[in-house]
PDB file of N, CA and C in Angstrom:
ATOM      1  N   UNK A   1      -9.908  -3.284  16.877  1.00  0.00           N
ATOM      2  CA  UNK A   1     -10.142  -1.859  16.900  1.00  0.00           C
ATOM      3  C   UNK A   1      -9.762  -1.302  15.531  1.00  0.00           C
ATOM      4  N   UNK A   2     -10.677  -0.637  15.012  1.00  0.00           N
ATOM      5  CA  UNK A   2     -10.610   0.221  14.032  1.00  0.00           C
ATOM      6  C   UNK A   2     -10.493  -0.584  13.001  1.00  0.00           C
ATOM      7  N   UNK A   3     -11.307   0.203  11.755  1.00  0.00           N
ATOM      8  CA  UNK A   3     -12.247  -0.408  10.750  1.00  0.00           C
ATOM      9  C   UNK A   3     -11.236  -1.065   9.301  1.00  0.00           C
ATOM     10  N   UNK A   4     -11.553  -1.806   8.487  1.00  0.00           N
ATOM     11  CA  UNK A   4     -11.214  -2.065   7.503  1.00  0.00           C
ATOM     12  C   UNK A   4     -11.456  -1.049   6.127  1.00  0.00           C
ATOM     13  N   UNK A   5     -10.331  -1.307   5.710  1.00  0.00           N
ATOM     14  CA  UNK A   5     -10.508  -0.071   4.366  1.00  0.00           C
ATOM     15  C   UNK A   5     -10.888  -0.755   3.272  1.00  0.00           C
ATOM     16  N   UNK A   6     -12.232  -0.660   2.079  1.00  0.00           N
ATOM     17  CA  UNK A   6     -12.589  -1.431   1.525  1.00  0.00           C
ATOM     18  C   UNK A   6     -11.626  -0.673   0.044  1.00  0.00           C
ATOM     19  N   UNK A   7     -11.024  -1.696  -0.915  1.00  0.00           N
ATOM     20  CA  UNK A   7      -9.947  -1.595  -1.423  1.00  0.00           C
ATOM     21  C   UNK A   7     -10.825  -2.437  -3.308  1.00  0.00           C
ATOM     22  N   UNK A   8     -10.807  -1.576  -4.262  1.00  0.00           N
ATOM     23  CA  UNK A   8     -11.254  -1.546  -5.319  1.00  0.00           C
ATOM     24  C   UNK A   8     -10.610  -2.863  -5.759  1.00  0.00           C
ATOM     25  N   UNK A   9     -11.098  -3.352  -6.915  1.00  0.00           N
ATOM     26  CA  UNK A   9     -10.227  -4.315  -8.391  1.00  0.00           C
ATOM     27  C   UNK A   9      -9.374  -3.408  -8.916  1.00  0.00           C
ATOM     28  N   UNK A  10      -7.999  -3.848  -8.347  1.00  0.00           N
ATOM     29  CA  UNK A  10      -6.529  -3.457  -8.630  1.00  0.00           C
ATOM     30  C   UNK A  10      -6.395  -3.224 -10.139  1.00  0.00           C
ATOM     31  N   UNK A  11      -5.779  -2.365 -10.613  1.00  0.00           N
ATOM     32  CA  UNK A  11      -5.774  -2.469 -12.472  1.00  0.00           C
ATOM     33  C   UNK A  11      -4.281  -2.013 -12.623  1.00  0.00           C
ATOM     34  N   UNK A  12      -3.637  -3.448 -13.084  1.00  0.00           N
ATOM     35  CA  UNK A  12      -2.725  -3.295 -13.260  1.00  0.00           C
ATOM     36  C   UNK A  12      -2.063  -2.919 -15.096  1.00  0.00           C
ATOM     37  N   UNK A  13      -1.034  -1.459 -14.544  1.00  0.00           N
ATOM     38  CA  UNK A  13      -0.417  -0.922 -15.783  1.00  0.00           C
ATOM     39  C   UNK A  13       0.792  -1.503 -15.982  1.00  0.00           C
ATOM     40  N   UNK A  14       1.456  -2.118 -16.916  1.00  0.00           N
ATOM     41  CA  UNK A  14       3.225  -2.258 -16.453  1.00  0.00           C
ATOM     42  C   UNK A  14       3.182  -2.912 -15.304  1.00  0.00           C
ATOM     43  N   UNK A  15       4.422  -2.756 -14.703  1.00  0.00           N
ATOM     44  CA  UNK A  15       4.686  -3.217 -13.289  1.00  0.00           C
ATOM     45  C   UNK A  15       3.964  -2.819 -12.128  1.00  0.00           C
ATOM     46  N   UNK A  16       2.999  -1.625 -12.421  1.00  0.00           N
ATOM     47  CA  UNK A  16       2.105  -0.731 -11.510  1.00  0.00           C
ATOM     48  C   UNK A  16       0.808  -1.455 -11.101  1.00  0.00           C
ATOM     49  N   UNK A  17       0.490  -1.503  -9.613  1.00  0.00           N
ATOM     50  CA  UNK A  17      -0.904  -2.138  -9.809  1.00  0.00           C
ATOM     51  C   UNK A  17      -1.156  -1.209  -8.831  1.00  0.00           C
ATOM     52  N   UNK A  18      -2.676  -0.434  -9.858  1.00  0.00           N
ATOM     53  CA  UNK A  18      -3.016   0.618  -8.864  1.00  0.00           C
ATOM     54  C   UNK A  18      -4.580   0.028  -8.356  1.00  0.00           C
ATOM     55  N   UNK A  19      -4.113   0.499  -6.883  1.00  0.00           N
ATOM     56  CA  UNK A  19      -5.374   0.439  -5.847  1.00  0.00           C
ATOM     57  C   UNK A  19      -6.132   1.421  -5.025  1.00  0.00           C
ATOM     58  N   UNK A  20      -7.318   1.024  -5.710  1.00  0.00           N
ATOM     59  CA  UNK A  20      -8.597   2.628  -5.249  1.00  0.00           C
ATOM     60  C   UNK A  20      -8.829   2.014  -3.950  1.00  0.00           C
ATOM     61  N   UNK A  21      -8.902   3.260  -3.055  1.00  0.00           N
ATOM     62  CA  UNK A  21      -9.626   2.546  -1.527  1.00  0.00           C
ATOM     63  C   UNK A  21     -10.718   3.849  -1.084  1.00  0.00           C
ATOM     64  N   UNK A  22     -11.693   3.698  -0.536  1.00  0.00           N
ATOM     65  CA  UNK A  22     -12.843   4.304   0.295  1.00  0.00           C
ATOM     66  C   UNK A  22     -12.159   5.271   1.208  1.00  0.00           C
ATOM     67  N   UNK A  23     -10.679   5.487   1.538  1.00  0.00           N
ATOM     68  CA  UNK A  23      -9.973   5.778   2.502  1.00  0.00           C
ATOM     69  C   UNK A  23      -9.147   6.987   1.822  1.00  0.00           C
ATOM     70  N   UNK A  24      -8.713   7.838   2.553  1.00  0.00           N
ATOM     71  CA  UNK A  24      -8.084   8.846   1.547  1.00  0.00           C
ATOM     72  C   UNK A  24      -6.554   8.927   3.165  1.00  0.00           C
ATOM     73  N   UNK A  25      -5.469   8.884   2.297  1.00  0.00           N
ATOM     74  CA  UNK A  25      -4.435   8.510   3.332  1.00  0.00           C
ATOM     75  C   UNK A  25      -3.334  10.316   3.312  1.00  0.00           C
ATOM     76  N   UNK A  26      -3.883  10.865   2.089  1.00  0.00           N
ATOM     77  CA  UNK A  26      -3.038  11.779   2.450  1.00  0.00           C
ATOM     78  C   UNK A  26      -3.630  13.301   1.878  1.00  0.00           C
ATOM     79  N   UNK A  27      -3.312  14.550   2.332  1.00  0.00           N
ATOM     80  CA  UNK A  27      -4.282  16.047   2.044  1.00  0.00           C
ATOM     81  C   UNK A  27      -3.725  15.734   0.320  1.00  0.00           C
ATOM     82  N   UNK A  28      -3.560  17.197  -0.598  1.00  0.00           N
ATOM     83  CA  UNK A  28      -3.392  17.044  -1.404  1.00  0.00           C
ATOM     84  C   UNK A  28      -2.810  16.181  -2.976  1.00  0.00           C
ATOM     85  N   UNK A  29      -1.194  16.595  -1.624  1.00  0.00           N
ATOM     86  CA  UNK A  29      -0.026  15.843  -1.833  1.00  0.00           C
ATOM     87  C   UNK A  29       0.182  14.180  -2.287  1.00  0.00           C
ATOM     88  N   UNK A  30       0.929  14.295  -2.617  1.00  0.00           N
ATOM     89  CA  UNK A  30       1.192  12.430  -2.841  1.00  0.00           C
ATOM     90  C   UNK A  30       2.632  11.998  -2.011  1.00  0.00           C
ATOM     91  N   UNK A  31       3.032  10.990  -1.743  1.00  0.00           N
ATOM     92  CA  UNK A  31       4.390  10.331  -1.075  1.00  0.00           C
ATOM     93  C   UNK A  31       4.329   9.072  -1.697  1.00  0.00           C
ATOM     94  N   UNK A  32       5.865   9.236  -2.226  1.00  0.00           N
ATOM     95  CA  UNK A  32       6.686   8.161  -2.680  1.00  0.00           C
ATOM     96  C   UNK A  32       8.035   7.603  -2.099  1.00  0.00           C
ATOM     97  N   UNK A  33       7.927   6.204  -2.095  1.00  0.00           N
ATOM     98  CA  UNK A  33       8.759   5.574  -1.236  1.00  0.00           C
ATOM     99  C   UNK A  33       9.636   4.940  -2.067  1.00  0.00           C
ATOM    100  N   UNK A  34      10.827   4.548  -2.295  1.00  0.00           N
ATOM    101  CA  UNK A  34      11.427   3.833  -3.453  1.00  0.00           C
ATOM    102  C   UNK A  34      12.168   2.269  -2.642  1.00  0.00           C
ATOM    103  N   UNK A  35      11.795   2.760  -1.419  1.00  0.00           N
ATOM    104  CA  UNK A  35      12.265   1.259  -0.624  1.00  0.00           C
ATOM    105  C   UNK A  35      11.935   1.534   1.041  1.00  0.00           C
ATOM    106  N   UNK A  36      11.990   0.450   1.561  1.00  0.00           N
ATOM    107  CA  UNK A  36      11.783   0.458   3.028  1.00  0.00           C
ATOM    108  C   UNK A  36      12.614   1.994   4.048  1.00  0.00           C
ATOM    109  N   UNK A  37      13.832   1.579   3.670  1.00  0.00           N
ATOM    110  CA  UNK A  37      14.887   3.079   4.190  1.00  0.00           C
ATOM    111  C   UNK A  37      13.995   4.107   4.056  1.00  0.00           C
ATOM    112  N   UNK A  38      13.481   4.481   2.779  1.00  0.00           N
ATOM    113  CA  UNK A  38      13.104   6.148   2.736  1.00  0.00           C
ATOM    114  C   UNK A  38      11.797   6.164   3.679  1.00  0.00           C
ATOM    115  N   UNK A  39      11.065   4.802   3.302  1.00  0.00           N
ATOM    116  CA  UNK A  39       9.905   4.839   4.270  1.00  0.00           C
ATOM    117  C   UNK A  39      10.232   4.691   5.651  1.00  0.00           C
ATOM    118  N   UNK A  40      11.350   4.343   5.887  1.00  0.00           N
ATOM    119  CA  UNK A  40      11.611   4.408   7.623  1.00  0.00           C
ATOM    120  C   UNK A  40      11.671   5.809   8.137  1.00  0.00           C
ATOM    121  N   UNK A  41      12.537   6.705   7.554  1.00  0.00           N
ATOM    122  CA  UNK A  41      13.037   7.771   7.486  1.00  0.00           C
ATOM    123  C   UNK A  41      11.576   8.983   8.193  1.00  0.00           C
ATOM    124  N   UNK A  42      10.375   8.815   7.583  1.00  0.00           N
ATOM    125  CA  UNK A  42       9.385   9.109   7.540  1.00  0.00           C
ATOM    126  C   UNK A  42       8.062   8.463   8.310  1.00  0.00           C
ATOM    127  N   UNK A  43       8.469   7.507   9.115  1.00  0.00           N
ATOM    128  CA  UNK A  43       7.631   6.527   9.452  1.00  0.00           C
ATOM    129  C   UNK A  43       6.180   6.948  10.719  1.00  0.00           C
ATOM    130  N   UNK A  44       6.479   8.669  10.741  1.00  0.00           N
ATOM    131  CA  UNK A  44       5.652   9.496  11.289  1.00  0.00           C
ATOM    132  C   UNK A  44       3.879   9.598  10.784  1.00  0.00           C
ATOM    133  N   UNK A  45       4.199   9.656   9.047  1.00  0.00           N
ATOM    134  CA  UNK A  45       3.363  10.067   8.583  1.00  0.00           C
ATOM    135  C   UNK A  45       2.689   8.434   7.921  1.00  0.00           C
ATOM    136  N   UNK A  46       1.340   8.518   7.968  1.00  0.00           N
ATOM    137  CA  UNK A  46       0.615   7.275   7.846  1.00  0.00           C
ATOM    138  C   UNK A  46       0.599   6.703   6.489  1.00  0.00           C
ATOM    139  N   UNK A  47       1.199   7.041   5.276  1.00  0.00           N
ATOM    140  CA  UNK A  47       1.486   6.717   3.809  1.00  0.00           C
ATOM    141  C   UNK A  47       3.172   5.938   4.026  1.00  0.00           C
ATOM    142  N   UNK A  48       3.409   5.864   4.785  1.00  0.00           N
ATOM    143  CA  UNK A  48       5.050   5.919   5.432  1.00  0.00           C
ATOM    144  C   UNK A  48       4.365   4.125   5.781  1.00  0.00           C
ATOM    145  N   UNK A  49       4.170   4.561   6.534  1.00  0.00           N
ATOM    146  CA  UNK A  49       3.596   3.131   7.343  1.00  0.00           C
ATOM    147  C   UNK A  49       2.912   1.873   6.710  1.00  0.00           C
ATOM    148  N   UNK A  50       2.148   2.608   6.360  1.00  0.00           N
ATOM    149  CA  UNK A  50       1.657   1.679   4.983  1.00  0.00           C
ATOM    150  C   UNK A  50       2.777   1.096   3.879  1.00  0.00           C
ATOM    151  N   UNK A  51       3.340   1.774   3.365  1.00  0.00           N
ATOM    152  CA  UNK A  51       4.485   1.515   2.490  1.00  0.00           C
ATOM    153  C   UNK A  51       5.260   0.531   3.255  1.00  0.00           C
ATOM    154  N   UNK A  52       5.989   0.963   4.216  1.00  0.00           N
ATOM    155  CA  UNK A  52       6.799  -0.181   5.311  1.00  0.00           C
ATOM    156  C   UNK A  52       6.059  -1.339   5.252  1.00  0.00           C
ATOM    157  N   UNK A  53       4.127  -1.381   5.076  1.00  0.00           N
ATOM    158  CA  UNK A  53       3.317  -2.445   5.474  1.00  0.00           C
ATOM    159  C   UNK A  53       4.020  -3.583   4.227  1.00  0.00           C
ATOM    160  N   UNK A  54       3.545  -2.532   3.106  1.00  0.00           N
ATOM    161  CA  UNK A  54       3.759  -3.421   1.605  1.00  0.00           C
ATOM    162  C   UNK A  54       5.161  -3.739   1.342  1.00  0.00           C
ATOM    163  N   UNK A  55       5.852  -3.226   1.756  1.00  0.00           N
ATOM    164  CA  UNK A  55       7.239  -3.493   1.174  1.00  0.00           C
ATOM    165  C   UNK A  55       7.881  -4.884   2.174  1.00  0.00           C
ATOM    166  N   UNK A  56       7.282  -5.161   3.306  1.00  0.00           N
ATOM    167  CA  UNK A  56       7.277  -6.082   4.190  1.00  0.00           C
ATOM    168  C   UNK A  56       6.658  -7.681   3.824  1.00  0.00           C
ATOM    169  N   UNK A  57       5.434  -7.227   3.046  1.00  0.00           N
ATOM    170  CA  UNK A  57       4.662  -8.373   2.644  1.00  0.00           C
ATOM    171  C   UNK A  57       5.065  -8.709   1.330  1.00  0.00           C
ATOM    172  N   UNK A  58       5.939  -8.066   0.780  1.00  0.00           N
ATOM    173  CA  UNK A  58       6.078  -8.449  -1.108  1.00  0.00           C
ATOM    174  C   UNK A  58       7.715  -8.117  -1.304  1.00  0.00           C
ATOM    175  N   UNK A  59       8.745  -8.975  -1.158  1.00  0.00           N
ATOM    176  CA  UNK A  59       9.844  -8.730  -1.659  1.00  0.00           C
ATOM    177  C   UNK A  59      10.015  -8.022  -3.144  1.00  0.00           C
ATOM    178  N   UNK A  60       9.132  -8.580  -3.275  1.00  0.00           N
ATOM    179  CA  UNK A  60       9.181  -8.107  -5.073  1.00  0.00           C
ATOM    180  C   UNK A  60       8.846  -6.538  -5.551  1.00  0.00           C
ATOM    181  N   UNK A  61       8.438  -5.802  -3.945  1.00  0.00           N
ATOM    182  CA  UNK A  61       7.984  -4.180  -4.160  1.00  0.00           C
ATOM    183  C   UNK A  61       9.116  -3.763  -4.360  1.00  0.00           C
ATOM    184  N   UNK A  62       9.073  -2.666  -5.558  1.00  0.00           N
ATOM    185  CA  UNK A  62      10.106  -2.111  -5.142  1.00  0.00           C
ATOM    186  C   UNK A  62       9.911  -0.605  -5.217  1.00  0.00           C
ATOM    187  N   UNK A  63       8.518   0.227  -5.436  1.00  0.00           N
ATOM    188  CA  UNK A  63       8.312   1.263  -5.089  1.00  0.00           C
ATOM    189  C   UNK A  63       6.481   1.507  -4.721  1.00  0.00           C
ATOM    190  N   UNK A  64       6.308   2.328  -3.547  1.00  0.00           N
ATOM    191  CA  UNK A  64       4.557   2.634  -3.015  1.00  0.00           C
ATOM    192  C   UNK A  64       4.701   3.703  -3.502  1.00  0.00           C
ATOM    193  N   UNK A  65       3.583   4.446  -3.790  1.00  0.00           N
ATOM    194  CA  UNK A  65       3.302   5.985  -4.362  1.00  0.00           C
ATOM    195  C   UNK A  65       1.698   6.143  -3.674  1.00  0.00           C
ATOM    196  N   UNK A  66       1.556   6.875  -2.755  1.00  0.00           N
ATOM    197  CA  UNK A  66       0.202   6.875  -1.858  1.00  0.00           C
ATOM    198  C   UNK A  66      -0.313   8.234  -2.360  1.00  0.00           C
ATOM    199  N   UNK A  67      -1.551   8.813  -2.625  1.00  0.00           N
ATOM    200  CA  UNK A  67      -2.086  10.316  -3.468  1.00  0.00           C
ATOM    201  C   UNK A  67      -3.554   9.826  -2.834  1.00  0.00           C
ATOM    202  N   UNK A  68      -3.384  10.100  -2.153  1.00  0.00           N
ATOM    203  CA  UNK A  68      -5.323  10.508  -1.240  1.00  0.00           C
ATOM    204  C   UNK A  68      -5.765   8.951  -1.365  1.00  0.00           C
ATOM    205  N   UNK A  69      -6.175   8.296  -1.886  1.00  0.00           N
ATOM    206  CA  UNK A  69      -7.502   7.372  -1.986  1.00  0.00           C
ATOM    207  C   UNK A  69      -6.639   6.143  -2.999  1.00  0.00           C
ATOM    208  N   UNK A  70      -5.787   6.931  -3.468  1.00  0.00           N
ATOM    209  CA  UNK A  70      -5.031   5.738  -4.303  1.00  0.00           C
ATOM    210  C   UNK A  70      -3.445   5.162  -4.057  1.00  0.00           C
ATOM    211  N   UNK A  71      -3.577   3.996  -3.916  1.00  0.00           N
ATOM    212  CA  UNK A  71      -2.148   3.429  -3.548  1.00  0.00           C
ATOM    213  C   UNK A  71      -1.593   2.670  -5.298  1.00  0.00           C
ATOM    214  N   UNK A  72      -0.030   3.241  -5.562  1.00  0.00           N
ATOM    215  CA  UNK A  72       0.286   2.707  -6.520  1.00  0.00           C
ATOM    216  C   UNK A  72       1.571   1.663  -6.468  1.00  0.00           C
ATOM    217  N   UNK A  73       1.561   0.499  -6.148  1.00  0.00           N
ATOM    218  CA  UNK A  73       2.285  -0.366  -5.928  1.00  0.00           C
ATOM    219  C   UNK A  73       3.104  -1.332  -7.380  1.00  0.00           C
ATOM    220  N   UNK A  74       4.439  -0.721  -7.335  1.00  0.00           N
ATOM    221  CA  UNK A  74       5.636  -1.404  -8.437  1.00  0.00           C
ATOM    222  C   UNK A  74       6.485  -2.396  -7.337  1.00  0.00           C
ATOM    223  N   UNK A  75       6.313  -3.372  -8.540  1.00  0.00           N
ATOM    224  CA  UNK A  75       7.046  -4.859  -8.575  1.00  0.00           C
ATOM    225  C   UNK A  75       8.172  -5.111  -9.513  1.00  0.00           C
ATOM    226  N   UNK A  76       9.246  -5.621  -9.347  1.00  0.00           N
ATOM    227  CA  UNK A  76      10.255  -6.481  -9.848  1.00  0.00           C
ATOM    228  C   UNK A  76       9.545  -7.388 -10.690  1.00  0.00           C
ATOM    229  N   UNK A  77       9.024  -8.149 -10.112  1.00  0.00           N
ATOM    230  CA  UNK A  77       8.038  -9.724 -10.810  1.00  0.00           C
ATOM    231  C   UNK A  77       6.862  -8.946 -11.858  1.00  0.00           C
ATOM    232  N   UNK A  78       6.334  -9.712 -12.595  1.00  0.00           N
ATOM    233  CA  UNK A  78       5.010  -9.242 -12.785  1.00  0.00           C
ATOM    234  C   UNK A  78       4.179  -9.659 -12.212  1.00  0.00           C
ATOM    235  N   UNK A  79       3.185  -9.177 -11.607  1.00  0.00           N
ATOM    236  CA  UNK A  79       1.693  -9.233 -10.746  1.00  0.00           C
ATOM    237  C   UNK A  79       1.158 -10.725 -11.372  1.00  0.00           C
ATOM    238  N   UNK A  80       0.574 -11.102 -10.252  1.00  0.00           N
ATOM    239  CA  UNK A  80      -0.348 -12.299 -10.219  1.00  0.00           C
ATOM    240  C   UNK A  80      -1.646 -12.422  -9.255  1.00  0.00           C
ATOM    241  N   UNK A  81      -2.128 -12.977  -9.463  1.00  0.00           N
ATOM    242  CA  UNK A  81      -3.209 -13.174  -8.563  1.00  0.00           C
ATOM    243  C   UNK A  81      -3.137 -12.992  -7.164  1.00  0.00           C
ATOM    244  N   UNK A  82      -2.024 -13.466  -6.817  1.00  0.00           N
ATOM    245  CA  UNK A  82      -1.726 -13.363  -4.908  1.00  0.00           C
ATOM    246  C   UNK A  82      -0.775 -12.847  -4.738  1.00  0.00           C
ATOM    247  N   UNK A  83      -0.521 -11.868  -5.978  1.00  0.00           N
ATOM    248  CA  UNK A  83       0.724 -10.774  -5.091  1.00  0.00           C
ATOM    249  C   UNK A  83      -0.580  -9.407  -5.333  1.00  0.00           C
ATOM    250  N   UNK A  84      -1.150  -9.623  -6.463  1.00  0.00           N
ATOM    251  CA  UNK A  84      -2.275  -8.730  -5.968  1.00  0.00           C
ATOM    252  C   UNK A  84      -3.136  -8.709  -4.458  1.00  0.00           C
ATOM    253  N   UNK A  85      -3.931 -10.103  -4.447  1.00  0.00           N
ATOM    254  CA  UNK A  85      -4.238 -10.305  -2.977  1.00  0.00           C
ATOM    255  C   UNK A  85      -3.807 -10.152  -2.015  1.00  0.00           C
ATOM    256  N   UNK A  86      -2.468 -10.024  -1.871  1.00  0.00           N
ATOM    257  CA  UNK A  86      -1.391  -9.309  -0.923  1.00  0.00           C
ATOM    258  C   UNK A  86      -1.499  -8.384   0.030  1.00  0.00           C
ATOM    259  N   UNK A  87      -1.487  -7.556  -1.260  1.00  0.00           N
ATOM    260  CA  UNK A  87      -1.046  -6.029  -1.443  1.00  0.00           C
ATOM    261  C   UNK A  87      -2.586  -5.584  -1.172  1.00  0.00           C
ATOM    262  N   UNK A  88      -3.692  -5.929  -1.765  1.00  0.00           N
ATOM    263  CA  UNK A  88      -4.852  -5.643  -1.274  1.00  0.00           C
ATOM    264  C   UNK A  88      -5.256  -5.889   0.279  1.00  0.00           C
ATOM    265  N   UNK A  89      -5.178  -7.342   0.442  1.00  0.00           N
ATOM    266  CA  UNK A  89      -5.634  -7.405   2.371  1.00  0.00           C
ATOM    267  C   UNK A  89      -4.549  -6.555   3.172  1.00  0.00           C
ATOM    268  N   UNK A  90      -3.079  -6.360   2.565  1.00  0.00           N
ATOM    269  CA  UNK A  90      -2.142  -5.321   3.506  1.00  0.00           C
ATOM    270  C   UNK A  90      -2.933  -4.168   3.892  1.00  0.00           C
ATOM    271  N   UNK A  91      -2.972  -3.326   2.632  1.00  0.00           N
ATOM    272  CA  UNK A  91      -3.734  -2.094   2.455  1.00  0.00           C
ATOM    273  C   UNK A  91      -5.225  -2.093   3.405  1.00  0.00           C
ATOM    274  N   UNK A  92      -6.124  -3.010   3.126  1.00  0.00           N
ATOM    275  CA  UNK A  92      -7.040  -3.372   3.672  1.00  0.00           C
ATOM    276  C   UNK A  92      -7.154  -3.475   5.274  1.00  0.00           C
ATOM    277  N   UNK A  93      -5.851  -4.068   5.507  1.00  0.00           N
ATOM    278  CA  UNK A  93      -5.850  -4.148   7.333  1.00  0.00           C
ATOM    279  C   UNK A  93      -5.016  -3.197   7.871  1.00  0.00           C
ATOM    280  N   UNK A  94      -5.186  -2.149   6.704  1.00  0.00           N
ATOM    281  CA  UNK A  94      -4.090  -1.480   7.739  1.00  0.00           C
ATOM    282  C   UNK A  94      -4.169  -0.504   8.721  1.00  0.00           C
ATOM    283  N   UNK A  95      -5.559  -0.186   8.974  1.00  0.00           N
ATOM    284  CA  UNK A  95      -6.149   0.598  10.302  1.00  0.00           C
ATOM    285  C   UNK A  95      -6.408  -0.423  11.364  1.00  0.00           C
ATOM    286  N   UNK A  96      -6.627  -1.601  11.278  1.00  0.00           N
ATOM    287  CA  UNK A  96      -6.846  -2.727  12.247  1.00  0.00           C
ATOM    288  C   UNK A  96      -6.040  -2.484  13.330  1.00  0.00           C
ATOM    289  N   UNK A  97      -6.210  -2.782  14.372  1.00  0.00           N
ATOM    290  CA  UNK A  97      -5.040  -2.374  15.496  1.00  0.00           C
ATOM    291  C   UNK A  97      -5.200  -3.931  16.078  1.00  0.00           C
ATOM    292  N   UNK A  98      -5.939  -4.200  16.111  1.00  0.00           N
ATOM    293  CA  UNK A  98      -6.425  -5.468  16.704  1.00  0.00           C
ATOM    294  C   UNK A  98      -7.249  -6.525  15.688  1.00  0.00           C
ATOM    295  N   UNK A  99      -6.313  -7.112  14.121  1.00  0.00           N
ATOM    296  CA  UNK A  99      -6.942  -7.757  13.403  1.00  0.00           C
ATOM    297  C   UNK A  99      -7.052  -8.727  13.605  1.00  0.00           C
ATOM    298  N   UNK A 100      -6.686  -9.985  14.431  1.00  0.00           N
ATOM    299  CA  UNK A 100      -7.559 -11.017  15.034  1.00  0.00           C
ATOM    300  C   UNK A 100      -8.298 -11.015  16.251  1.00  0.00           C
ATOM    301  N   UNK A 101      -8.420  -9.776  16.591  1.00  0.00           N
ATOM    302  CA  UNK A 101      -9.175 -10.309  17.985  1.00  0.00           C
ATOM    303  C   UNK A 101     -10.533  -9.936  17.269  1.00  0.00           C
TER     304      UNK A 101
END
């Protein structure tokens, strides 16, 4: 149930790897998370959730920044190929309610 978010070629700045998606997650505003806690705190609002998603799948996150359509994901490590891929299928499945069935 419920659709996949199709998720751009990540372009990573610095430690930043920002990701365009087809999906717009929040009204004007932007939300920033600096670790799992603040995103718990908040875990109402769907940029919240997501963040909890990424910070779950990548020890190495150590801050989400969600602004409508764009997710900006900072690392400890520098980015590689499959911490990008990661962070992309996270983002990607994250309306799935039912991603293997």
């Amino acid at each position: 149930m419920g659709q996949r978010i199709e998720v751009g070629a990540p372009v990573v700045i610095g430690d930043t790897a920002v990701l365009t998606t087809d999906r717009g997650f929040t009204g004007m505003d932007g939300y920033g998370f600096d670790s799992p806690d603040v995103a718990a705190e908040t875990d109402r609002v769907p940029p919240a959730g997501l963040a909890l998603r990424l910070f779950s799948a990548d020890p190495a996150v150590t801050r989400v920044y969600v602004a409508a359509s764009e997710i900006l994901v900072t690392r400890s490590e520098p980015w590689d190929e499959a911490g990008l891929g990661d962070a992309a299928e996270t983002i990607a499945a994250f309306f799935l309610h039912y991603p293997n069935a």
